[in-house]
PDB file of N, CA and C in Angstrom:
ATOM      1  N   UNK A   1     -13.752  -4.521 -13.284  1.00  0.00           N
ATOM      2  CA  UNK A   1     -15.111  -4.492 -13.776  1.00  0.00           C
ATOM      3  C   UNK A   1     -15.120  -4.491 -15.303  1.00  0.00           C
ATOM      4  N   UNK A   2     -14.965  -5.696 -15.914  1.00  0.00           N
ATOM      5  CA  UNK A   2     -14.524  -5.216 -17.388  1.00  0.00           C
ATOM      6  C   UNK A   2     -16.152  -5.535 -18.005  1.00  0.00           C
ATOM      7  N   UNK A   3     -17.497  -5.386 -17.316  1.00  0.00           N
ATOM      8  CA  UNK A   3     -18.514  -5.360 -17.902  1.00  0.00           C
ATOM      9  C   UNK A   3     -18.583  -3.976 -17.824  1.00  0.00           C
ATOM     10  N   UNK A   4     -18.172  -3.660 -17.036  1.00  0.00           N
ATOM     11  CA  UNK A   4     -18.378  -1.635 -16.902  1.00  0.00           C
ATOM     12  C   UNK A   4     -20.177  -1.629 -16.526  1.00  0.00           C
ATOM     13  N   UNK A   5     -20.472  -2.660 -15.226  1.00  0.00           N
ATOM     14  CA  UNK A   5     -21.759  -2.535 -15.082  1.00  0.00           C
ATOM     15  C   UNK A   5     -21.512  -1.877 -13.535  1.00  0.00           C
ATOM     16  N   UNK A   6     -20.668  -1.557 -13.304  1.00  0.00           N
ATOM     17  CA  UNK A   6     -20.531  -0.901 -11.725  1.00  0.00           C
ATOM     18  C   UNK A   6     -19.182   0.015 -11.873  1.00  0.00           C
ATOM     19  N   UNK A   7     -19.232   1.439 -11.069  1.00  0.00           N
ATOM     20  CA  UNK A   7     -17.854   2.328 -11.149  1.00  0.00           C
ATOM     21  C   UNK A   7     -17.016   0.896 -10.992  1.00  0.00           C
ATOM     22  N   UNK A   8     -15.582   1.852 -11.997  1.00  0.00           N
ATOM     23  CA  UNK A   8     -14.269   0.931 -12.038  1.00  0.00           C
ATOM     24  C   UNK A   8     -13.202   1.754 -10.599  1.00  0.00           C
ATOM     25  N   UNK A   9     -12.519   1.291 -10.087  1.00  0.00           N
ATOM     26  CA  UNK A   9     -11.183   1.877  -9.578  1.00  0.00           C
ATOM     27  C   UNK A   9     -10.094   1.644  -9.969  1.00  0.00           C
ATOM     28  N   UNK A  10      -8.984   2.377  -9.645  1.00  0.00           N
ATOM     29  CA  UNK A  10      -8.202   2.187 -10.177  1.00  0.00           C
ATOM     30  C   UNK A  10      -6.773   2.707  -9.523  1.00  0.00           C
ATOM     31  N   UNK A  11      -5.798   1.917  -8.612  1.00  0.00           N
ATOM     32  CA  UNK A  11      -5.012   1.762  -7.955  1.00  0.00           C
ATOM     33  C   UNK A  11      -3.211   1.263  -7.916  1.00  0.00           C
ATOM     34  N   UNK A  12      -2.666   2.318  -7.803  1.00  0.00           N
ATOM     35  CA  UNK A  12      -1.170   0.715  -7.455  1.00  0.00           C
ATOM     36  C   UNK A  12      -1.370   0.440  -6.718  1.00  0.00           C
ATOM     37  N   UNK A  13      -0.584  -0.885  -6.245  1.00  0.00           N
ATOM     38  CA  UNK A  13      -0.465  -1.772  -5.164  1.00  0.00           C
ATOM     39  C   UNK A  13       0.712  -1.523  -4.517  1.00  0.00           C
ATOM     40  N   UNK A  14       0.646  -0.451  -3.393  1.00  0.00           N
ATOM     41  CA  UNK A  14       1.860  -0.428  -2.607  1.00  0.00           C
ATOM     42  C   UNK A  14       1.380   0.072  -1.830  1.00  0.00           C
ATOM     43  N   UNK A  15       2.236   0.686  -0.392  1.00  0.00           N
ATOM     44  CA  UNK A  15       2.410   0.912   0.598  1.00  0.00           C
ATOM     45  C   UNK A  15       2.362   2.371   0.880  1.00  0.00           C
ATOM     46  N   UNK A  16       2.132   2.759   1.728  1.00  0.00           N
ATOM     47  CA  UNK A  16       2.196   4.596   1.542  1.00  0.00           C
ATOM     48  C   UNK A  16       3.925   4.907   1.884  1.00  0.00           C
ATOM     49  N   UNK A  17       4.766   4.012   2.343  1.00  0.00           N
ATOM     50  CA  UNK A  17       6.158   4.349   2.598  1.00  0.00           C
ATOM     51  C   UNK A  17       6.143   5.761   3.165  1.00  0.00           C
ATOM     52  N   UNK A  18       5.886   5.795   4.767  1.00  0.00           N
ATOM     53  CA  UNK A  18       6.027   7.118   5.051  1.00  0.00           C
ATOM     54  C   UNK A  18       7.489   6.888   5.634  1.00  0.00           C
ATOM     55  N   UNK A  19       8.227   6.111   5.761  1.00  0.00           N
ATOM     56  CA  UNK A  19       9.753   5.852   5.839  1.00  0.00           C
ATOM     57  C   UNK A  19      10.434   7.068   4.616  1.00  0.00           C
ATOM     58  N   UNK A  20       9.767   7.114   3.642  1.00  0.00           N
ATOM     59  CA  UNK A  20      10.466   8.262   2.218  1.00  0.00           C
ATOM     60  C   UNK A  20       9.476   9.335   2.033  1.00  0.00           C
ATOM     61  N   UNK A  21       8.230   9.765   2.808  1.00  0.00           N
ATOM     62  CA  UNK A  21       7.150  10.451   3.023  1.00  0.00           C
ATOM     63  C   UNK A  21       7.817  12.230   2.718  1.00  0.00           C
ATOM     64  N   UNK A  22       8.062  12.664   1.880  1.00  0.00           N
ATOM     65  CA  UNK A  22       8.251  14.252   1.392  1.00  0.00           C
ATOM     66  C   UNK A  22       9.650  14.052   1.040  1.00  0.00           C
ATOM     67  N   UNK A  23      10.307  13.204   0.753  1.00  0.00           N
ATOM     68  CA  UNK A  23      11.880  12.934   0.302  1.00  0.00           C
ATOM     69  C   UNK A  23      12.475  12.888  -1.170  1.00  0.00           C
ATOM     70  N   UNK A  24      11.075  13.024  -2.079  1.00  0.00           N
ATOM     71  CA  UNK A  24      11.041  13.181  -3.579  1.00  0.00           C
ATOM     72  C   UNK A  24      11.746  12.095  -4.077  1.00  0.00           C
ATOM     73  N   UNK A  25      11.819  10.573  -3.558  1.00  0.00           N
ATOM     74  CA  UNK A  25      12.360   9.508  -4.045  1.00  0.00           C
ATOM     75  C   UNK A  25      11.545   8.516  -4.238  1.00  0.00           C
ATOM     76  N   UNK A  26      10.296   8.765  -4.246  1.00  0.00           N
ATOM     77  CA  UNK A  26       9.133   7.594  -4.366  1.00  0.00           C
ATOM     78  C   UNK A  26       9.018   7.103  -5.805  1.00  0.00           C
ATOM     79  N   UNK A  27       9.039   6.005  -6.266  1.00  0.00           N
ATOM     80  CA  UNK A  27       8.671   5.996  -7.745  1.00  0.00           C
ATOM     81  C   UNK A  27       7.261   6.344  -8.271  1.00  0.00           C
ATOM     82  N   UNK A  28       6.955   6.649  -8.992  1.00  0.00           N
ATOM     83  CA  UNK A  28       5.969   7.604  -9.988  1.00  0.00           C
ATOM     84  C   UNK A  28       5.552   6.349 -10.562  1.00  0.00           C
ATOM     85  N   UNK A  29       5.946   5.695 -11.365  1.00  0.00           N
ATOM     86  CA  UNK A  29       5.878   4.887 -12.152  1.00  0.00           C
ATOM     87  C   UNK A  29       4.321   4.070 -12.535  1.00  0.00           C
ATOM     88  N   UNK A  30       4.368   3.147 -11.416  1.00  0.00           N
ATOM     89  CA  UNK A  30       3.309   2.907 -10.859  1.00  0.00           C
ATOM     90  C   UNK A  30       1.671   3.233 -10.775  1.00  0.00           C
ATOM     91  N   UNK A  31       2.113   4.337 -10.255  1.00  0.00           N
ATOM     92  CA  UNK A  31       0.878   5.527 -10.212  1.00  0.00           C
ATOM     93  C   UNK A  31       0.663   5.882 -11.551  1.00  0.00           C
ATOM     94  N   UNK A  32       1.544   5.803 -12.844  1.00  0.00           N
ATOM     95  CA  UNK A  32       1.293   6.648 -13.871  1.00  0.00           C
ATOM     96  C   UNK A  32       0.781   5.589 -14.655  1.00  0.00           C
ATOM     97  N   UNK A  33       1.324   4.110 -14.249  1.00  0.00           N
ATOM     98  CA  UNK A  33       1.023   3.224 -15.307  1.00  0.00           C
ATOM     99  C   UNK A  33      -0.379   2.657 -15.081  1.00  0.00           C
ATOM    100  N   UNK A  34      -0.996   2.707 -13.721  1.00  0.00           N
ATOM    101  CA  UNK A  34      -2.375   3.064 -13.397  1.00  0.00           C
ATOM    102  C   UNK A  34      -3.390   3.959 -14.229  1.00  0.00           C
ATOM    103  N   UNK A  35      -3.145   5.229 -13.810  1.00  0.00           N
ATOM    104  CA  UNK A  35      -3.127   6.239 -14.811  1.00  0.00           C
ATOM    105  C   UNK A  35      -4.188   6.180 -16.130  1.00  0.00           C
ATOM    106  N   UNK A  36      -2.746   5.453 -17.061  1.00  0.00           N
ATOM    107  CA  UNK A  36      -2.638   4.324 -17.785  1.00  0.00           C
ATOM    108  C   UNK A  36      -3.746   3.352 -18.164  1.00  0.00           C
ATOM    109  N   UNK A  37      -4.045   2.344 -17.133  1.00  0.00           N
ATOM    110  CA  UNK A  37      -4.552   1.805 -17.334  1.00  0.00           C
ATOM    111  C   UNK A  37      -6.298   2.424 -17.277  1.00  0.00           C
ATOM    112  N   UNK A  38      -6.870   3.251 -16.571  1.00  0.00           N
ATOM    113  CA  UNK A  38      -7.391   3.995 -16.602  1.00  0.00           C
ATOM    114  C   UNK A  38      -7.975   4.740 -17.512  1.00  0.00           C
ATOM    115  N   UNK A  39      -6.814   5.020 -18.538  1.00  0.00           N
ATOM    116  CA  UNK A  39      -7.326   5.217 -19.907  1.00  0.00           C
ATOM    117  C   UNK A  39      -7.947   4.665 -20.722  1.00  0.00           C
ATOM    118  N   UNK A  40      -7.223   3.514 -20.582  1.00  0.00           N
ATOM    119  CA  UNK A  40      -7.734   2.077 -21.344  1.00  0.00           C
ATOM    120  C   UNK A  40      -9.218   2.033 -21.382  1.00  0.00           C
ATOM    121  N   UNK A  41      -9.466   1.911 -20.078  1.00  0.00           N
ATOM    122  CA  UNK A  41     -10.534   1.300 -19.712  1.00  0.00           C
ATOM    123  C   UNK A  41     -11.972   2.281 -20.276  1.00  0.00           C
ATOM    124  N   UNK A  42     -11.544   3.621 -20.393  1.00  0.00           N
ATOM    125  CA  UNK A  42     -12.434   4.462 -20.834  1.00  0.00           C
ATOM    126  C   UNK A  42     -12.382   5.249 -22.138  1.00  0.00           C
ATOM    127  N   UNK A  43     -11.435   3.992 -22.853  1.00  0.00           N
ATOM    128  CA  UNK A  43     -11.280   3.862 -23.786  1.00  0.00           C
ATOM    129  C   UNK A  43     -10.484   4.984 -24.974  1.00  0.00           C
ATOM    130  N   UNK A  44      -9.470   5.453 -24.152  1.00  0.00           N
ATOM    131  CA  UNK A  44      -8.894   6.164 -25.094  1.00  0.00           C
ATOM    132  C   UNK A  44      -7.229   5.372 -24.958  1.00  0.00           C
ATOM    133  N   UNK A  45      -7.407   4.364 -25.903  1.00  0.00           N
ATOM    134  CA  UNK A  45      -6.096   3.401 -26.097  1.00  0.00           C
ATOM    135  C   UNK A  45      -5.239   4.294 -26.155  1.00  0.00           C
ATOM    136  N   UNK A  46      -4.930   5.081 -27.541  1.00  0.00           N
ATOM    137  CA  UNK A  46      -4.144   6.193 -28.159  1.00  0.00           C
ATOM    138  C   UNK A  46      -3.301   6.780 -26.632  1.00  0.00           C
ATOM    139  N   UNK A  47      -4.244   7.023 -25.998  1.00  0.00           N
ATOM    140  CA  UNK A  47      -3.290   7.700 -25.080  1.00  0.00           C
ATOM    141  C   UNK A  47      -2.759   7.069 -23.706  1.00  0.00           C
ATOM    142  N   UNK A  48      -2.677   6.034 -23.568  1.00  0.00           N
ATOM    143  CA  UNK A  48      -2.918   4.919 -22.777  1.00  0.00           C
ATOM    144  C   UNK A  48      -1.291   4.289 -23.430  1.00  0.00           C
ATOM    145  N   UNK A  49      -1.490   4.196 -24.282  1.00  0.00           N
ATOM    146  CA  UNK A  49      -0.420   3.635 -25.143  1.00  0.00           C
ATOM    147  C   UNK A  49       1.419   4.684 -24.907  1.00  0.00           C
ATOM    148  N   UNK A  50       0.200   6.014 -25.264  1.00  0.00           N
ATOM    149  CA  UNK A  50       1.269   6.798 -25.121  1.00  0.00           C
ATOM    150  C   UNK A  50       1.721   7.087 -23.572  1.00  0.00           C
ATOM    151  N   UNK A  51       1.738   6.796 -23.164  1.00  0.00           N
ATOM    152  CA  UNK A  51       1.739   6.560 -21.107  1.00  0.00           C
ATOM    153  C   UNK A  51       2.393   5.706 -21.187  1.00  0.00           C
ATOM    154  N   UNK A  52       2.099   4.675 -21.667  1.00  0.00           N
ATOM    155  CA  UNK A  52       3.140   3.297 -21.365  1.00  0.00           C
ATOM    156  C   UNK A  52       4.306   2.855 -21.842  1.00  0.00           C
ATOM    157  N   UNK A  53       4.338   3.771 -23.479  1.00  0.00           N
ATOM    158  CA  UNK A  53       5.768   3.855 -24.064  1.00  0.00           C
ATOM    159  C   UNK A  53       6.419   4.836 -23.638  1.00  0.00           C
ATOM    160  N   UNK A  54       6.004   5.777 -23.080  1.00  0.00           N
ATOM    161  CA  UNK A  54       6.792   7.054 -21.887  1.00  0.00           C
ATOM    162  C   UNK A  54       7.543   6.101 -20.781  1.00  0.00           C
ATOM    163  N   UNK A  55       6.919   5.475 -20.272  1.00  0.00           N
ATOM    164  CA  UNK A  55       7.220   5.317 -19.041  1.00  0.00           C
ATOM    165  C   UNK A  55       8.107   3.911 -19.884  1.00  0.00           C
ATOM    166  N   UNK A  56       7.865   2.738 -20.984  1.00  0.00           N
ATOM    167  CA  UNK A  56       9.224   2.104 -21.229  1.00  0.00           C
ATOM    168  C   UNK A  56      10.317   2.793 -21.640  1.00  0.00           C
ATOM    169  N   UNK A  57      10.165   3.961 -22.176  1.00  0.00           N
ATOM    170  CA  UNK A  57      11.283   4.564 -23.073  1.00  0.00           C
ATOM    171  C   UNK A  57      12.105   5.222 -21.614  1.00  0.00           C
ATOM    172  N   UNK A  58      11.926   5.522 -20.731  1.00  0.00           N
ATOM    173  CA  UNK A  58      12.372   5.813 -19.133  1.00  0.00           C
ATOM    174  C   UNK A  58      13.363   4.599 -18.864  1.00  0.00           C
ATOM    175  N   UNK A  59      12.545   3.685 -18.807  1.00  0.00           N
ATOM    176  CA  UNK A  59      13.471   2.569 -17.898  1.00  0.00           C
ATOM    177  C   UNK A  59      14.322   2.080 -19.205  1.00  0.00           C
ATOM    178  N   UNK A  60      14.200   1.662 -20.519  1.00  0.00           N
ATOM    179  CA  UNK A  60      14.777   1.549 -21.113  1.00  0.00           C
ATOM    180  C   UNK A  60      16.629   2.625 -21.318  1.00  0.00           C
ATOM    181  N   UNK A  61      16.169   3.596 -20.917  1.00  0.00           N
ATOM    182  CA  UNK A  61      17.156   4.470 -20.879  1.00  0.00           C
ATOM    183  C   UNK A  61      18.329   4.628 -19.894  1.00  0.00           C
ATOM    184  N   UNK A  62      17.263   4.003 -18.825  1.00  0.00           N
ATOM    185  CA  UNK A  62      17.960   3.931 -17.214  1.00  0.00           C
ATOM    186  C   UNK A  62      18.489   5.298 -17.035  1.00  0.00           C
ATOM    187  N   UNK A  63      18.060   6.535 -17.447  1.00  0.00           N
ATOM    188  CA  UNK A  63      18.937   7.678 -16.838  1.00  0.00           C
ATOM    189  C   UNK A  63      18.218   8.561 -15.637  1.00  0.00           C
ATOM    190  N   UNK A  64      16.686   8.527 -16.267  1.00  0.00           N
ATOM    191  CA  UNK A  64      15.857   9.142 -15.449  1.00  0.00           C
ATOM    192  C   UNK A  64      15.048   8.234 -14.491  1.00  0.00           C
ATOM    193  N   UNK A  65      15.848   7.626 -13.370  1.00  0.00           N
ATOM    194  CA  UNK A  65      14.963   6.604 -12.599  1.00  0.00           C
ATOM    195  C   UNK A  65      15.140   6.940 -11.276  1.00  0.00           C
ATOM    196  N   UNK A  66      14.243   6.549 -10.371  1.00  0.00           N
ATOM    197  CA  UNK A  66      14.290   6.645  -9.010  1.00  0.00           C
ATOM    198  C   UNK A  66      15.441   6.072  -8.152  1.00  0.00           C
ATOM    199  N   UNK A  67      15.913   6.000  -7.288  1.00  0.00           N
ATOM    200  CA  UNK A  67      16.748   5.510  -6.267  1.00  0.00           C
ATOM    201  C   UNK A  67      16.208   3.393  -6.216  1.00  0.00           C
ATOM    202  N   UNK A  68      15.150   3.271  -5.905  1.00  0.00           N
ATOM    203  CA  UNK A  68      14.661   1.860  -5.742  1.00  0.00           C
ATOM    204  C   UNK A  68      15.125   1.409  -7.063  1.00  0.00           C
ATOM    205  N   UNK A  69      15.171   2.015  -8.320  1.00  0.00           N
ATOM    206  CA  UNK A  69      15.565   1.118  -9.845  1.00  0.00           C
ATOM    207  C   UNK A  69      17.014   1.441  -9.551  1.00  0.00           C
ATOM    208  N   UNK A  70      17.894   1.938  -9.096  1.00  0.00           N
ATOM    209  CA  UNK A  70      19.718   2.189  -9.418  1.00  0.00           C
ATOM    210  C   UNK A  70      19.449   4.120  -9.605  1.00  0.00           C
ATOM    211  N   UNK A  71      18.771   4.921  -9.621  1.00  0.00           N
ATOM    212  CA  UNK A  71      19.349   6.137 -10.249  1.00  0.00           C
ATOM    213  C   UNK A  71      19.341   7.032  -9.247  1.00  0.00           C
ATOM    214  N   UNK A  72      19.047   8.027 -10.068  1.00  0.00           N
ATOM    215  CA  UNK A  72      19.367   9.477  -8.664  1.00  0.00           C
ATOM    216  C   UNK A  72      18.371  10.714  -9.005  1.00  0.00           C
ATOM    217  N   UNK A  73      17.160  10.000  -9.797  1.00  0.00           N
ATOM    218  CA  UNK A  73      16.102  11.291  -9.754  1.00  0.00           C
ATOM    219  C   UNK A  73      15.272  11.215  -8.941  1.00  0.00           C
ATOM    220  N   UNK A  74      14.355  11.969  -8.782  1.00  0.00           N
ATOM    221  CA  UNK A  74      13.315  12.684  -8.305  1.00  0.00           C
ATOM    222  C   UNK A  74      11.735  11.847  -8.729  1.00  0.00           C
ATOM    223  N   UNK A  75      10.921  11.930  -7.926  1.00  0.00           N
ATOM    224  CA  UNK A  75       9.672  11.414  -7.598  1.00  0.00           C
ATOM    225  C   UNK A  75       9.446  12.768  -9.052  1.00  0.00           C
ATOM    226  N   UNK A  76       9.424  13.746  -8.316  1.00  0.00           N
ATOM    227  CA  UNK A  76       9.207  15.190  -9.797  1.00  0.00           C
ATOM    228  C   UNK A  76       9.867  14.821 -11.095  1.00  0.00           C
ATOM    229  N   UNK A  77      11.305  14.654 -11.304  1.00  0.00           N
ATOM    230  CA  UNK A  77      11.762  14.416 -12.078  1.00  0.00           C
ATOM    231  C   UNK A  77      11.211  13.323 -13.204  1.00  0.00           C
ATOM    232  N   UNK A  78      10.993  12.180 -12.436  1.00  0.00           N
ATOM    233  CA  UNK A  78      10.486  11.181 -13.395  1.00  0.00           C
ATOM    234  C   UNK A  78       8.967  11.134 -13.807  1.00  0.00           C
ATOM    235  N   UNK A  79       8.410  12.248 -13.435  1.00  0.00           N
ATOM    236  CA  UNK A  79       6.801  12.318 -13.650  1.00  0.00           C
ATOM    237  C   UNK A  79       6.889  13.784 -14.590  1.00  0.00           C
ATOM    238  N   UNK A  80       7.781  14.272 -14.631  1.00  0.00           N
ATOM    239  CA  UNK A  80       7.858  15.842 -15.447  1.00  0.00           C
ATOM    240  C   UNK A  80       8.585  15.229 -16.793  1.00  0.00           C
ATOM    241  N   UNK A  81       9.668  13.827 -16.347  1.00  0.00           N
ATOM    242  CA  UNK A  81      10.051  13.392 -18.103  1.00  0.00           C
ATOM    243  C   UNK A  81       9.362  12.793 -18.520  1.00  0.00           C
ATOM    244  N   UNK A  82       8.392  11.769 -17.926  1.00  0.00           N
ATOM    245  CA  UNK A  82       7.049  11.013 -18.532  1.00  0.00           C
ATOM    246  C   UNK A  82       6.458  12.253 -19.288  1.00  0.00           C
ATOM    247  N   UNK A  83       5.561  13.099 -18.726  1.00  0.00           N
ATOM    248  CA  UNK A  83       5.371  14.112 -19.365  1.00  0.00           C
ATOM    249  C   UNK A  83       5.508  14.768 -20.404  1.00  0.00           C
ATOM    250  N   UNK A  84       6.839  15.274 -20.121  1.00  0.00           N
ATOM    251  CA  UNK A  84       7.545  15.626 -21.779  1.00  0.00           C
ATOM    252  C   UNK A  84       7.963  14.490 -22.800  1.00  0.00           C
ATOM    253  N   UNK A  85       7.641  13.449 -22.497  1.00  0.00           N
ATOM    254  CA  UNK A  85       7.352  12.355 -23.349  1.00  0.00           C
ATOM    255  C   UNK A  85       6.234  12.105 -24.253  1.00  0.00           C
ATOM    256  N   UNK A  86       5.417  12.124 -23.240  1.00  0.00           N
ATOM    257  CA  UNK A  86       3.776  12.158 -23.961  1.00  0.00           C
ATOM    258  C   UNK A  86       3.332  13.277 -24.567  1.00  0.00           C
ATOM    259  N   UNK A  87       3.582  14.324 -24.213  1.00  0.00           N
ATOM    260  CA  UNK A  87       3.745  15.605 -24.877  1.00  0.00           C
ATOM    261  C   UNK A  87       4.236  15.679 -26.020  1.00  0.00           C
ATOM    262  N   UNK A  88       4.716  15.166 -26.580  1.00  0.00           N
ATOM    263  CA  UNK A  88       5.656  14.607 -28.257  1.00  0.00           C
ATOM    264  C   UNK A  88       5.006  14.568 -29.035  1.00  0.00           C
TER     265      UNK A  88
END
């Protein structure tokens, strides 16, 4: 809705994977870069921005990533280092 003449939503596009359903290996990512976009839209870039260089400075690093990218953290893990990212 980029006239912003009707509520916006705002979604990832995936699956509920109850195959990994309480297994703390789901990626975050997604959901955060939503989030994200979310911000945008209601116009606080600044922090929108800062969401999205959290979450590149993550994969850029490759240390703190889910099982589906190669790593061995946590659904928690990678949403608590986004966090202390943006928190900076």
């Amino acid at each position: 809705n980029p006239d912003k003449t009707v509520p916006s939503m705002f979604e990832p596009t995936h699956g509920s994977a109850p195959d990994i359903a309480g297994q703390g290996i789901a990626n975050p990512m997604a959901q955060i870069l939503t989030g994200a976009m979310m911000l945008r839209h209601l116009g606080e870039d600044a922090a929108a921005a800062n969401v999205d260089a959290a979450v590149l400075q993550l994969l850029e690093q490759g240390e703190t990533i889910t099982p589906d990218l190669g790593g061995s953290s946590t659904t928690e893990g990678v949403g608590d280092a986004i966090a202390e990212i943006v928190s900076r």
